[in-house]
PDB file of N, CA and C in Angstrom:
ATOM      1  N   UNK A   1       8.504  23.080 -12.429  1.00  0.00           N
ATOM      2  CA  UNK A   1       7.259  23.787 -12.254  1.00  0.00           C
ATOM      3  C   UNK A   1       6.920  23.813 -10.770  1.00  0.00           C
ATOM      4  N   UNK A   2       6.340  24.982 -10.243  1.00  0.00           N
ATOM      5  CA  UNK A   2       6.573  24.877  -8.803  1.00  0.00           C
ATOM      6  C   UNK A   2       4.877  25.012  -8.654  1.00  0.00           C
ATOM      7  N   UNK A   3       4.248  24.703  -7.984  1.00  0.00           N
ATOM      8  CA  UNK A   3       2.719  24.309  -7.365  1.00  0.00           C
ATOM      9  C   UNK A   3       2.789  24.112  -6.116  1.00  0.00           C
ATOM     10  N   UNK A   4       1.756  24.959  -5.386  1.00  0.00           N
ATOM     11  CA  UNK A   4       0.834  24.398  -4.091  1.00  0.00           C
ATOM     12  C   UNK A   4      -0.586  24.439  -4.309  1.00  0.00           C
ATOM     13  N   UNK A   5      -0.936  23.667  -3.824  1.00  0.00           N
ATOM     14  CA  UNK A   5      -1.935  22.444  -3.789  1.00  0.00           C
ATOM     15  C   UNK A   5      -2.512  22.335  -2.504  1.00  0.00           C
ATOM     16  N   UNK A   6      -3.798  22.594  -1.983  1.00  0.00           N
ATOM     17  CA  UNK A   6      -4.338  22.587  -1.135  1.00  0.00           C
ATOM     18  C   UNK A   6      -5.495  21.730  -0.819  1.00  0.00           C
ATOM     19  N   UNK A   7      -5.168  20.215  -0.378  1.00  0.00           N
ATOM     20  CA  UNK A   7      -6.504  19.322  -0.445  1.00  0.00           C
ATOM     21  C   UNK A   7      -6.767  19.021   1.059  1.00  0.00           C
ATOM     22  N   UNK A   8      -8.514  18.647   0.734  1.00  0.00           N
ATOM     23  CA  UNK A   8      -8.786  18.138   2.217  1.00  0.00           C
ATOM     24  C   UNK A   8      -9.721  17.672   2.043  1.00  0.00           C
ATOM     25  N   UNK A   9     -10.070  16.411   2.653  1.00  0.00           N
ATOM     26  CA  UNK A   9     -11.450  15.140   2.334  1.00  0.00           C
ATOM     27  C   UNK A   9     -12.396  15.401   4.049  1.00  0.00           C
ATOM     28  N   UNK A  10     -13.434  15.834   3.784  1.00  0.00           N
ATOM     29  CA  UNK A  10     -14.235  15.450   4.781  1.00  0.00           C
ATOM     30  C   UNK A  10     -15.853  14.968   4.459  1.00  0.00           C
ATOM     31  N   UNK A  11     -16.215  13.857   5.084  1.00  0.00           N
ATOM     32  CA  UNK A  11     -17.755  13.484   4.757  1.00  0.00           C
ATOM     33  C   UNK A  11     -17.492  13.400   3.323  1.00  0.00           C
ATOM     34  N   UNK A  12     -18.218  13.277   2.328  1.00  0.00           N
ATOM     35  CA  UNK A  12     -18.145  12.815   1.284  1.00  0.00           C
ATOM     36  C   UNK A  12     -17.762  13.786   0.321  1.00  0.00           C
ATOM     37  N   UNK A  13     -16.783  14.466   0.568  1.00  0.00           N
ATOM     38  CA  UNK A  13     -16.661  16.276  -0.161  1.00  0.00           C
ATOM     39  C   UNK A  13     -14.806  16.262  -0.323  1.00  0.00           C
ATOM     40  N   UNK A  14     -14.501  16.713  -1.297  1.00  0.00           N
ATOM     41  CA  UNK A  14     -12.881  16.684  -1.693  1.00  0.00           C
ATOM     42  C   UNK A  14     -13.015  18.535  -1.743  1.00  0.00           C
ATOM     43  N   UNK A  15     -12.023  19.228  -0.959  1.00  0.00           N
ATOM     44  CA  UNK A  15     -12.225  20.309  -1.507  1.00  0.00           C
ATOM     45  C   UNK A  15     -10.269  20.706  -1.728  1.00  0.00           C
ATOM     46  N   UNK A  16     -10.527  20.923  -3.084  1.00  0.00           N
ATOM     47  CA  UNK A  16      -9.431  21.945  -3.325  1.00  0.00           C
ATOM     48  C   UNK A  16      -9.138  23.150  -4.107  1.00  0.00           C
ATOM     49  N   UNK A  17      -7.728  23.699  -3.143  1.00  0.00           N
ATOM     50  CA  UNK A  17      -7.621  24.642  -3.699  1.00  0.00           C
ATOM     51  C   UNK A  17      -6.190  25.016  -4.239  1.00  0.00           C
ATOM     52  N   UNK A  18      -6.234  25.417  -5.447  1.00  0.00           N
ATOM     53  CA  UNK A  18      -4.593  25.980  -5.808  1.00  0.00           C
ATOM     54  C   UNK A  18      -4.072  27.208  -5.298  1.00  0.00           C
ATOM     55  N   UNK A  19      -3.050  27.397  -5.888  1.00  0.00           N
ATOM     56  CA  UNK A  19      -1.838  28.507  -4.751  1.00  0.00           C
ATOM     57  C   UNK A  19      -1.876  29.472  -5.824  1.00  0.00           C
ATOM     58  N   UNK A  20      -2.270  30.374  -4.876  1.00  0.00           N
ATOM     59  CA  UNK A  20      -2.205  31.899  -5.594  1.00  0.00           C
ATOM     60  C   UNK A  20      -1.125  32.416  -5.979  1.00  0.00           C
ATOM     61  N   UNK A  21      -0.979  33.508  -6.757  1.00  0.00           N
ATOM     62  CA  UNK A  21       0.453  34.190  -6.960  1.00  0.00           C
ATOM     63  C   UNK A  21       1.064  34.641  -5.483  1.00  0.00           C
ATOM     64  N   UNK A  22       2.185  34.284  -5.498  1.00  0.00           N
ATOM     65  CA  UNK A  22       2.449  35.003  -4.097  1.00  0.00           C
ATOM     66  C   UNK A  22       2.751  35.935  -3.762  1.00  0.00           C
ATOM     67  N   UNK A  23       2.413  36.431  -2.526  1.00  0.00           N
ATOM     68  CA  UNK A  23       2.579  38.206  -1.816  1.00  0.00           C
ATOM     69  C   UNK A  23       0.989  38.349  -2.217  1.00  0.00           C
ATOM     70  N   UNK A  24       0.333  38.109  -2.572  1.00  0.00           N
ATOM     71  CA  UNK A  24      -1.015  38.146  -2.503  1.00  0.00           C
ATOM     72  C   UNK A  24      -2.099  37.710  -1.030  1.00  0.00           C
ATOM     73  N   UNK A  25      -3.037  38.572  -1.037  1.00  0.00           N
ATOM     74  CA  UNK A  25      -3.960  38.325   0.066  1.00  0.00           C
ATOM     75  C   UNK A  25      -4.120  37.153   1.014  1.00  0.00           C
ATOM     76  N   UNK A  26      -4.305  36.310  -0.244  1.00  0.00           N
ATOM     77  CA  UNK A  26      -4.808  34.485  -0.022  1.00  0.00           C
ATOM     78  C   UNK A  26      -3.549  34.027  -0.776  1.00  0.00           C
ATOM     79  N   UNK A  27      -2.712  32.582   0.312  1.00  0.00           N
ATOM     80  CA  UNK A  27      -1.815  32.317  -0.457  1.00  0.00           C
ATOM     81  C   UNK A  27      -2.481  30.696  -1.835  1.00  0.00           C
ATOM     82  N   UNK A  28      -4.195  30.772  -1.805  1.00  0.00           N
ATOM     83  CA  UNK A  28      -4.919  29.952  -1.949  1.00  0.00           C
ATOM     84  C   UNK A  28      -6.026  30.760  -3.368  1.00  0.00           C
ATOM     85  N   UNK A  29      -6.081  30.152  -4.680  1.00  0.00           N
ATOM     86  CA  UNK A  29      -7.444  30.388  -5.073  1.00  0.00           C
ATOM     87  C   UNK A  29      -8.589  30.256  -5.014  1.00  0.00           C
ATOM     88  N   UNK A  30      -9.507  30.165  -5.234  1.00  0.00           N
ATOM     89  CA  UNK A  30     -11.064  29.846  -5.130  1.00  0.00           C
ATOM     90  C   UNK A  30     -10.601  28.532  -5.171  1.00  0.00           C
ATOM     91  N   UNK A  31     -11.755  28.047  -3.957  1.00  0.00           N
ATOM     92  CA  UNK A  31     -11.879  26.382  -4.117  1.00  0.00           C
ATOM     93  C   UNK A  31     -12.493  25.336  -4.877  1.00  0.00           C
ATOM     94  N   UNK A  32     -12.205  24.290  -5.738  1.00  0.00           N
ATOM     95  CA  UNK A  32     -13.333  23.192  -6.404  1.00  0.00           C
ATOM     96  C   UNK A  32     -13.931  22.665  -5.083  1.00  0.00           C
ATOM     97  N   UNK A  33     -14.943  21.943  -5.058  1.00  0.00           N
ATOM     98  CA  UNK A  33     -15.537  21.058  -4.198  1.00  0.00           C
ATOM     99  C   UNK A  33     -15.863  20.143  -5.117  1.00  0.00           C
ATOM    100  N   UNK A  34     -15.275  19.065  -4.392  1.00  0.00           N
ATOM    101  CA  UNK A  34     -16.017  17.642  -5.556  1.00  0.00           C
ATOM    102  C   UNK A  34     -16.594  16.916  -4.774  1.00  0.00           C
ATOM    103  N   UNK A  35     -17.898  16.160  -4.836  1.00  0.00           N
ATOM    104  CA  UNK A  35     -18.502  15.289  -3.990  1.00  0.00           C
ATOM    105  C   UNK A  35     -17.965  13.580  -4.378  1.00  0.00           C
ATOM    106  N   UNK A  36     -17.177  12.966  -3.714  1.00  0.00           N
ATOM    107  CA  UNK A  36     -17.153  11.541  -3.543  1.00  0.00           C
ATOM    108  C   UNK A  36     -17.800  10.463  -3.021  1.00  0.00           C
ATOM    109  N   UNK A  37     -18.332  10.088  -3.671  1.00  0.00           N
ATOM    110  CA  UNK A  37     -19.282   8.591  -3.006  1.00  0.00           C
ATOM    111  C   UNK A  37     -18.464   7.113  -3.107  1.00  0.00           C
ATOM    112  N   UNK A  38     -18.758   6.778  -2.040  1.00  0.00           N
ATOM    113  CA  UNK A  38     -18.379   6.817  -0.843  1.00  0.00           C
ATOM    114  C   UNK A  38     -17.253   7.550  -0.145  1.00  0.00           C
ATOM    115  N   UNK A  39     -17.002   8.243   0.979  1.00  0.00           N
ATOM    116  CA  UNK A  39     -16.490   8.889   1.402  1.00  0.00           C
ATOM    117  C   UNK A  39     -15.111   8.918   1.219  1.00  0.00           C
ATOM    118  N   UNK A  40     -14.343   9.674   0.704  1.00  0.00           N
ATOM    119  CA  UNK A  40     -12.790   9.817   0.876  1.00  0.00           C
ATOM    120  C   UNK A  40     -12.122   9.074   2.365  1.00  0.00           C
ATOM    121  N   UNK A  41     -11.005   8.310   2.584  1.00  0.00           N
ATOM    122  CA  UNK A  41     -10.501   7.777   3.555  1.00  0.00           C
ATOM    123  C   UNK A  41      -9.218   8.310   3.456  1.00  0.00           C
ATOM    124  N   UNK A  42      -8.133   8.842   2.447  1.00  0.00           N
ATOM    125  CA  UNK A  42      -7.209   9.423   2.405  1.00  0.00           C
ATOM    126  C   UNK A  42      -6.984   9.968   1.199  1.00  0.00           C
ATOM    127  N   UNK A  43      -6.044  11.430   0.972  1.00  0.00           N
ATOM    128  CA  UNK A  43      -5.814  11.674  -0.357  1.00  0.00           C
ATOM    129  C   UNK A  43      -4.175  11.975  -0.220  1.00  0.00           C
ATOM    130  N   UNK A  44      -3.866  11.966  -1.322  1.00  0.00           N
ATOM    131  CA  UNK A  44      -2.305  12.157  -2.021  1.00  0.00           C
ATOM    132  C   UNK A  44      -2.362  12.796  -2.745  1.00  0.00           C
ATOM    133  N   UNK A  45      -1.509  14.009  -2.750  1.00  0.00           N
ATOM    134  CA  UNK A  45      -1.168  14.354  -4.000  1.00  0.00           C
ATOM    135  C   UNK A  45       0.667  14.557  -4.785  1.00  0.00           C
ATOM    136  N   UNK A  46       0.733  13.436  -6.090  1.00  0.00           N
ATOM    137  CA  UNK A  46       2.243  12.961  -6.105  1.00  0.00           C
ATOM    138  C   UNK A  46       1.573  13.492  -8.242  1.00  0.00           C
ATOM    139  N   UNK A  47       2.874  13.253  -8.469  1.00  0.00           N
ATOM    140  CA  UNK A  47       2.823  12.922 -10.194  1.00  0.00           C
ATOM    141  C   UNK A  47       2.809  11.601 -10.614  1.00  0.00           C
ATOM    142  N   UNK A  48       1.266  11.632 -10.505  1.00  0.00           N
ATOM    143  CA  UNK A  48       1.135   9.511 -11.131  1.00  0.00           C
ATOM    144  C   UNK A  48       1.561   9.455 -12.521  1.00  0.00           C
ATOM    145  N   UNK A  49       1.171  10.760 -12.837  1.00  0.00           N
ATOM    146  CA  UNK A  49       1.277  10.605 -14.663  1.00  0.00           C
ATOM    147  C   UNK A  49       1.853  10.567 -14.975  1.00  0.00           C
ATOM    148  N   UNK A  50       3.422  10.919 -14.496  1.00  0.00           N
ATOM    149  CA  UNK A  50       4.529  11.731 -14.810  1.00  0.00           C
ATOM    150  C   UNK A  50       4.958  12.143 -15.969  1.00  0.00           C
ATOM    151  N   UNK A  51       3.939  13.175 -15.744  1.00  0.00           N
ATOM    152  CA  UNK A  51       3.876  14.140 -16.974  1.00  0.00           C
ATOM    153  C   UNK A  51       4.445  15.589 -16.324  1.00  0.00           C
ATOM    154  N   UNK A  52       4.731  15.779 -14.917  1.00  0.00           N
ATOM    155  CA  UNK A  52       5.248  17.248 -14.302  1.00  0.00           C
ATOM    156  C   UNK A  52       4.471  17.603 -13.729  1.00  0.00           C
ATOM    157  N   UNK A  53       3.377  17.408 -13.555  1.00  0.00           N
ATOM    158  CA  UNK A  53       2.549  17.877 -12.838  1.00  0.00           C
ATOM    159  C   UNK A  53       1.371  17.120 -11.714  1.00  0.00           C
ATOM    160  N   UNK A  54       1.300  17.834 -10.737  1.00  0.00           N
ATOM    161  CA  UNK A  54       0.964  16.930  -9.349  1.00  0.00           C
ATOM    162  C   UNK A  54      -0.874  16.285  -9.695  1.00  0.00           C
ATOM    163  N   UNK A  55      -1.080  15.085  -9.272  1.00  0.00           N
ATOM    164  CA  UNK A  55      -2.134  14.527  -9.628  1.00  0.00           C
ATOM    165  C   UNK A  55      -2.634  14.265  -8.305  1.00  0.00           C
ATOM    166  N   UNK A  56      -4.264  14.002  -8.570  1.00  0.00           N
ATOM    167  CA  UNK A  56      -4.840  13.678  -7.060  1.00  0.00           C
ATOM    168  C   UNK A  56      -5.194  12.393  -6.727  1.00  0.00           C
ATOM    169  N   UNK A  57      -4.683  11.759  -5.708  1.00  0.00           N
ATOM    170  CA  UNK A  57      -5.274  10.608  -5.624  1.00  0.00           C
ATOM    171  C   UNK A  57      -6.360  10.594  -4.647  1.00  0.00           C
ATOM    172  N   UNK A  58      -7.296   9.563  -4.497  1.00  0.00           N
ATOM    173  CA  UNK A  58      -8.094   9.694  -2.951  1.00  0.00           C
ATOM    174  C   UNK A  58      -8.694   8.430  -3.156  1.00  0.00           C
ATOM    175  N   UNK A  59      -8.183   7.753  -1.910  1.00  0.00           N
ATOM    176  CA  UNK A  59      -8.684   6.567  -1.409  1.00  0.00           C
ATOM    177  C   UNK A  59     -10.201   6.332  -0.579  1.00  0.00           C
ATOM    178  N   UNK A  60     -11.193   5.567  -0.895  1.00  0.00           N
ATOM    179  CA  UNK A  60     -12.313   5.635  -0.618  1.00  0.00           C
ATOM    180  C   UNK A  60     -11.703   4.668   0.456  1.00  0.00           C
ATOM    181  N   UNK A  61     -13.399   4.861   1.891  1.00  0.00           N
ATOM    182  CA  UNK A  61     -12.994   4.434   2.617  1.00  0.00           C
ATOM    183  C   UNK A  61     -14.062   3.774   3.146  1.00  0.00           C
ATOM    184  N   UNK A  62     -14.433   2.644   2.764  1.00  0.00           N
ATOM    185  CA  UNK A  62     -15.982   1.939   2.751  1.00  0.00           C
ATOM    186  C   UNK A  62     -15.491   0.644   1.942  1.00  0.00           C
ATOM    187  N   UNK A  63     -15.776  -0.478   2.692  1.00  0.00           N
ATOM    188  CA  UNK A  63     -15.976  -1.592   1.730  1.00  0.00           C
ATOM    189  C   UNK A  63     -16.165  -1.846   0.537  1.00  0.00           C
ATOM    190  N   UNK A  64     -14.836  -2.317   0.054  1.00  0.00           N
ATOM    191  CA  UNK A  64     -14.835  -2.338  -1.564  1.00  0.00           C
ATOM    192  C   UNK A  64     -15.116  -1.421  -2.303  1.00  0.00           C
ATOM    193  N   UNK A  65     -14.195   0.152  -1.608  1.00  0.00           N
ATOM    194  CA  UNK A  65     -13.835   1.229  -2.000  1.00  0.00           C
ATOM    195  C   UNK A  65     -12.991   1.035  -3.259  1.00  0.00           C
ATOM    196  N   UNK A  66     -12.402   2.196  -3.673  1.00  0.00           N
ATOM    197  CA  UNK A  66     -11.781   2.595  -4.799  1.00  0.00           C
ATOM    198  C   UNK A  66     -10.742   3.434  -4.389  1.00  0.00           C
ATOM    199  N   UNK A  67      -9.305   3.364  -5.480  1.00  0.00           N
ATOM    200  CA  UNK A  67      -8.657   4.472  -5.642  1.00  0.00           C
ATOM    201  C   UNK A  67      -9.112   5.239  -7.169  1.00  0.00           C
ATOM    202  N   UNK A  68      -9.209   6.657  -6.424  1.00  0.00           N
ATOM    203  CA  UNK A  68      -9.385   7.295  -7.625  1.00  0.00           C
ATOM    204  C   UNK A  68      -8.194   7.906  -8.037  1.00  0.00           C
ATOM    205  N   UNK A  69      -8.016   8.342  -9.546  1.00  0.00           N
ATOM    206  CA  UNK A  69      -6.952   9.361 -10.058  1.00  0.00           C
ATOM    207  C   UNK A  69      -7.449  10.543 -10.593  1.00  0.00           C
ATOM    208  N   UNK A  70      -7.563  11.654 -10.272  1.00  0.00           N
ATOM    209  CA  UNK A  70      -8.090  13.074 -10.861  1.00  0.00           C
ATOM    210  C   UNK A  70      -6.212  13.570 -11.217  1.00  0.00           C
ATOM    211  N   UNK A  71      -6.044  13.354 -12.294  1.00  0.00           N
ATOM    212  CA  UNK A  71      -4.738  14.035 -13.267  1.00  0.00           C
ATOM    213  C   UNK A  71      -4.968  15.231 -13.173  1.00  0.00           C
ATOM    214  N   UNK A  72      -3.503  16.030 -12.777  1.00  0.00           N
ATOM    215  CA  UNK A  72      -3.636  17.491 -12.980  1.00  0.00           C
ATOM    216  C   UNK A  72      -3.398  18.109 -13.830  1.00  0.00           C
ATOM    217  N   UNK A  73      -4.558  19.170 -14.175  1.00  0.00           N
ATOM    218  CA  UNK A  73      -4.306  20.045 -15.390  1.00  0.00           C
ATOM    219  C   UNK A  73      -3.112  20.862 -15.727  1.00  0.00           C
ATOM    220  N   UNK A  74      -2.452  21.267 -14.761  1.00  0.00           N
ATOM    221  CA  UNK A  74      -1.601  22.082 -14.876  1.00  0.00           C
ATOM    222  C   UNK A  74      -1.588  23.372 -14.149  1.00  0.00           C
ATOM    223  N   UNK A  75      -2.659  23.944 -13.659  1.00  0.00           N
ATOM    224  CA  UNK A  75      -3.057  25.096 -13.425  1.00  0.00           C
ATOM    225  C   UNK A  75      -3.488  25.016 -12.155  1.00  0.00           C
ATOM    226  N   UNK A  76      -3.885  23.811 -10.984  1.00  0.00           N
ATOM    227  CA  UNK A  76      -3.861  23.541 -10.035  1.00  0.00           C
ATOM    228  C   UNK A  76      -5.334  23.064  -9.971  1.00  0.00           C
ATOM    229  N   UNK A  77      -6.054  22.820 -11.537  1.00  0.00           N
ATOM    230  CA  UNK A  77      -7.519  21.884 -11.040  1.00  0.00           C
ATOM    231  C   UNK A  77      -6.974  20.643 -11.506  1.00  0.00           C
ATOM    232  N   UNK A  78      -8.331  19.937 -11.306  1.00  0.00           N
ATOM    233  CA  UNK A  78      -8.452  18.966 -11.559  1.00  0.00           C
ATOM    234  C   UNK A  78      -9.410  18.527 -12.107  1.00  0.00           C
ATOM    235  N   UNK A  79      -9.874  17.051 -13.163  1.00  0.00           N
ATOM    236  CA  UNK A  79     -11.372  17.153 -13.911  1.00  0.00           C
ATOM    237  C   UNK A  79     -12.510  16.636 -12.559  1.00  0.00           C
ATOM    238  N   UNK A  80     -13.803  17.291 -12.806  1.00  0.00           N
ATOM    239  CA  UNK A  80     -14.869  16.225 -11.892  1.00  0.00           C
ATOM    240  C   UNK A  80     -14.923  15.007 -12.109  1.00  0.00           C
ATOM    241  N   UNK A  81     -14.643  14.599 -13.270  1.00  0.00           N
ATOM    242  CA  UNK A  81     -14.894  12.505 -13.046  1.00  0.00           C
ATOM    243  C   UNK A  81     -13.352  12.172 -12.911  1.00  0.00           C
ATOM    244  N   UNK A  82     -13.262  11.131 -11.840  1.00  0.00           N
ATOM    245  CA  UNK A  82     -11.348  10.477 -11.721  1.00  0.00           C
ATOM    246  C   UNK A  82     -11.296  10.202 -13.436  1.00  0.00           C
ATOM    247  N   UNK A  83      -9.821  10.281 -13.387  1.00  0.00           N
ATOM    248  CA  UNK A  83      -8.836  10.023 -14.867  1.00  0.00           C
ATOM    249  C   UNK A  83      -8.766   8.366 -14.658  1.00  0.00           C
ATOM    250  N   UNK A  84      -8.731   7.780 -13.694  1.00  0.00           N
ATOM    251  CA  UNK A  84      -8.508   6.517 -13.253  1.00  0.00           C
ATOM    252  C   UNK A  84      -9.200   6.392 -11.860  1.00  0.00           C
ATOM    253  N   UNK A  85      -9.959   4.660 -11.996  1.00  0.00           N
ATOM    254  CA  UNK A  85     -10.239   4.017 -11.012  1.00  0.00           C
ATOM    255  C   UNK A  85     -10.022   2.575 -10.949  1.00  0.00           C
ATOM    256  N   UNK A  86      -9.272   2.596  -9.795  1.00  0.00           N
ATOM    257  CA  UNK A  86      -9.039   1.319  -9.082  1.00  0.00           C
ATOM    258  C   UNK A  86      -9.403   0.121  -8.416  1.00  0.00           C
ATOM    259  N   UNK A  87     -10.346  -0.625  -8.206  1.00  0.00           N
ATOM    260  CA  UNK A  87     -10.652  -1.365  -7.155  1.00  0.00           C
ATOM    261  C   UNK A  87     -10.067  -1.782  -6.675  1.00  0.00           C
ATOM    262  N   UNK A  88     -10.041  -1.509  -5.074  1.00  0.00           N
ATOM    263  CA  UNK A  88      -9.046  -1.923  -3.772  1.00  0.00           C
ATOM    264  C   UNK A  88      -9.509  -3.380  -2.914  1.00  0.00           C
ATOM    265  N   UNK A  89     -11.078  -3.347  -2.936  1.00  0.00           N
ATOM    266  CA  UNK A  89     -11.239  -4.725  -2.601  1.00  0.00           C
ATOM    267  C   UNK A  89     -11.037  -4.629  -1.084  1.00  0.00           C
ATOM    268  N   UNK A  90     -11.484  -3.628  -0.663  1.00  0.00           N
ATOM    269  CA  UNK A  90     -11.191  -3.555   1.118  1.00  0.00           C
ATOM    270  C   UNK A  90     -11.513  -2.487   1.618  1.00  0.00           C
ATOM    271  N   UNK A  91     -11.691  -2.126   2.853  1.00  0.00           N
ATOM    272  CA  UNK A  91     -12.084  -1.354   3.888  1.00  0.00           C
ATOM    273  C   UNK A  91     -11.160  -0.607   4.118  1.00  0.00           C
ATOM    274  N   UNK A  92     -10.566   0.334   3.184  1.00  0.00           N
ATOM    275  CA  UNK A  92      -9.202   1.147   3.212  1.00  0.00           C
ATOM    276  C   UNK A  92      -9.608   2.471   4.565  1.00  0.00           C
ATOM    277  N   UNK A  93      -8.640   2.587   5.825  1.00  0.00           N
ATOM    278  CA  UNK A  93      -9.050   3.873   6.359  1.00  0.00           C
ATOM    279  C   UNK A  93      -7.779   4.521   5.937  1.00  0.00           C
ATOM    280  N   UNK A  94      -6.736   4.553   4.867  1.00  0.00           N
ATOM    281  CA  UNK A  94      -5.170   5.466   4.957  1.00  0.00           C
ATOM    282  C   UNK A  94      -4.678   5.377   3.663  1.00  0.00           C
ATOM    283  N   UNK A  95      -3.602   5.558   3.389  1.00  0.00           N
ATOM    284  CA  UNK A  95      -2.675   5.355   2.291  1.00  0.00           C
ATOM    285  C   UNK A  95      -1.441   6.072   1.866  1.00  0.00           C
ATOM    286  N   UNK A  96      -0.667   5.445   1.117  1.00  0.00           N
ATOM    287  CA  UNK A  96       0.315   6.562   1.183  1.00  0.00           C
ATOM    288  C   UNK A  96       0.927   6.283  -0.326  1.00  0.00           C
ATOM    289  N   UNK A  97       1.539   7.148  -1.326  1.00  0.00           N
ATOM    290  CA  UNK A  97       2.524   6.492  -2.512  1.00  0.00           C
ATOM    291  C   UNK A  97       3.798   6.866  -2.032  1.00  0.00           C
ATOM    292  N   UNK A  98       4.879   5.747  -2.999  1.00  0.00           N
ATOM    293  CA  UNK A  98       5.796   5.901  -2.561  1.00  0.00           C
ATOM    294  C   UNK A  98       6.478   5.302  -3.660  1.00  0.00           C
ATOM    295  N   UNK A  99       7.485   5.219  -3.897  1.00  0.00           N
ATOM    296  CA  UNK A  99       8.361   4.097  -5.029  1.00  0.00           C
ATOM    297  C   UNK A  99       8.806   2.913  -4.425  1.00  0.00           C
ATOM    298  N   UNK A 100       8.155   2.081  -3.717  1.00  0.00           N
ATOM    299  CA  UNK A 100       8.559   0.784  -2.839  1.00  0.00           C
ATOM    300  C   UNK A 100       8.933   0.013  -3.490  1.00  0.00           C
ATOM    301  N   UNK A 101       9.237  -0.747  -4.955  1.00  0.00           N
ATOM    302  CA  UNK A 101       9.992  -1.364  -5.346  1.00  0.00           C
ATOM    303  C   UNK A 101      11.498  -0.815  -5.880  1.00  0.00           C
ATOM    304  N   UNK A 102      11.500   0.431  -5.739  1.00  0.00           N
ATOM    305  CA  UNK A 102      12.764   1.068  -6.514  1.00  0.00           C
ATOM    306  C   UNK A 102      12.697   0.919  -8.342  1.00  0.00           C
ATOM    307  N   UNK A 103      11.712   1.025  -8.811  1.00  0.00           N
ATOM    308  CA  UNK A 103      11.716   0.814 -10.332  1.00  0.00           C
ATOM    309  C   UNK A 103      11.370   2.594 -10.980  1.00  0.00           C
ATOM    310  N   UNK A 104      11.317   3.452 -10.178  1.00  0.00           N
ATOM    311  CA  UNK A 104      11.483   4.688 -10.556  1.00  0.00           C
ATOM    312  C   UNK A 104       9.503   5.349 -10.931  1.00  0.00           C
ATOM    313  N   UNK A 105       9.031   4.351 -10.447  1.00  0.00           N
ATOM    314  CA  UNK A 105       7.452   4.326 -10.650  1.00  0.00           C
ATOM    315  C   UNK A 105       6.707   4.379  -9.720  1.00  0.00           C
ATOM    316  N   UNK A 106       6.109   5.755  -9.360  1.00  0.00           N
ATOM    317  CA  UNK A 106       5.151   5.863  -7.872  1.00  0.00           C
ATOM    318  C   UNK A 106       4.146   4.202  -7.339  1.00  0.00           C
ATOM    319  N   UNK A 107       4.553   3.717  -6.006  1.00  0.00           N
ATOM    320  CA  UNK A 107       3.102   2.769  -6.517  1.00  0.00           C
ATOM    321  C   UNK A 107       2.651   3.376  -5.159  1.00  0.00           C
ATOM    322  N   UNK A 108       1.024   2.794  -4.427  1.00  0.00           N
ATOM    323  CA  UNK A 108       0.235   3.282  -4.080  1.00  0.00           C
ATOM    324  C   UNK A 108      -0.080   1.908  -2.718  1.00  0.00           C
ATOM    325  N   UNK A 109       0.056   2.358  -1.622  1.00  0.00           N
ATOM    326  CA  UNK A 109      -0.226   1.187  -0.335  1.00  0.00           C
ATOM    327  C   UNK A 109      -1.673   1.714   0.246  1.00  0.00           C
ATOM    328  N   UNK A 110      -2.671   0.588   0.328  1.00  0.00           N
ATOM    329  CA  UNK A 110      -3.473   1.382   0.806  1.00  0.00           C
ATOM    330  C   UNK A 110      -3.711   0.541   2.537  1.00  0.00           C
ATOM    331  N   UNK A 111      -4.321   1.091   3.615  1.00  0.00           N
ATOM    332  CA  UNK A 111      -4.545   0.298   4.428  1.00  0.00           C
ATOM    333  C   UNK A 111      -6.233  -0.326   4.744  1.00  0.00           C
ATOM    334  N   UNK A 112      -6.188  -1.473   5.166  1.00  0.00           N
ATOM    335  CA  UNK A 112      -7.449  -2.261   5.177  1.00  0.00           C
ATOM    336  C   UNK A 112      -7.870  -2.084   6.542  1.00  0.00           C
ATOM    337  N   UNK A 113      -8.732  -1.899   7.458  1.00  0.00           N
ATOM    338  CA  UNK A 113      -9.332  -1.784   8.804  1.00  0.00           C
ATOM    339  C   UNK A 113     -10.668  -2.455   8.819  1.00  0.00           C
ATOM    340  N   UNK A 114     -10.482  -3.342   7.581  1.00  0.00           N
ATOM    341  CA  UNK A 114     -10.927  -4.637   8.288  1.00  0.00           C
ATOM    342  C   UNK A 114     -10.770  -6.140   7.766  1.00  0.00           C
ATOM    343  N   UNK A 115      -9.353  -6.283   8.290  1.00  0.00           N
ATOM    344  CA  UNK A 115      -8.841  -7.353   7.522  1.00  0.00           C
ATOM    345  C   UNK A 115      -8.220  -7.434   8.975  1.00  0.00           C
ATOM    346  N   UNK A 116      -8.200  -9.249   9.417  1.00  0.00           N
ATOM    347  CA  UNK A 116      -7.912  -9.728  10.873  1.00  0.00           C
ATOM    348  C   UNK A 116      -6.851 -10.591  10.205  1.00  0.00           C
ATOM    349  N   UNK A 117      -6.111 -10.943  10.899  1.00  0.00           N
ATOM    350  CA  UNK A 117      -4.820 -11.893  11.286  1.00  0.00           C
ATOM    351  C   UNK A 117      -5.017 -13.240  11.483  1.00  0.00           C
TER     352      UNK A 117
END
């Protein structure tokens, strides 16, 4: 299944947008806007579900933030309340998924900016 996916976190606002048919005007559809409290610090978008289709993640970025999961429909939205939430337990400003143990299962690194040595 082929998808583009157009996300971007600023101030407390997730806005996305899915990919139009192509050769069309906009290679983008109308946008969702979702409001996040506390502010987005990073987003991803990978197949957490792995169900085929790309899911959203977004890392809050405020003390004893959250990862959220907004699962994708298929069609390039996503629901307004996360499918999953996480507590991170830290001052996340980044993040990234990746399969870092090699077990064939996305996992999720987030970074802390304010955690000292």
């Amino acid at each position: 299944m082929r998808q583009r996916i157009a996300a971007a976190a600023c101030a407390a606002a997730l806005l996305v947008a899915a990919g139009a048919a192509w050769g069309g005007a906009s290679p983008f559809g109308d946008p969702m806007l979702r409001d996040i409290e506390p502010e987005p610090a990073a987003i991803e978008l990978a197949d957490l579900s792995e169900d085929g289709v790309l899911d959203l993640l977004v890392i809050q970025g405020t003390y004893n933030g959250n990862a959220l999961v907004y699962q994708g429909q298929g069609d390039g939205s996503f629901p307004v309340e996360p499918t999953d939430t996480t507590a991170l337990y830290l001052d996340s400003n980044g993040g990234v998924v990746a399969d870092f143990n090699g077990d064939g299962v996305l996992d999720v690194a987030a970074l802390n900016s304010a955690c000292s040595t």
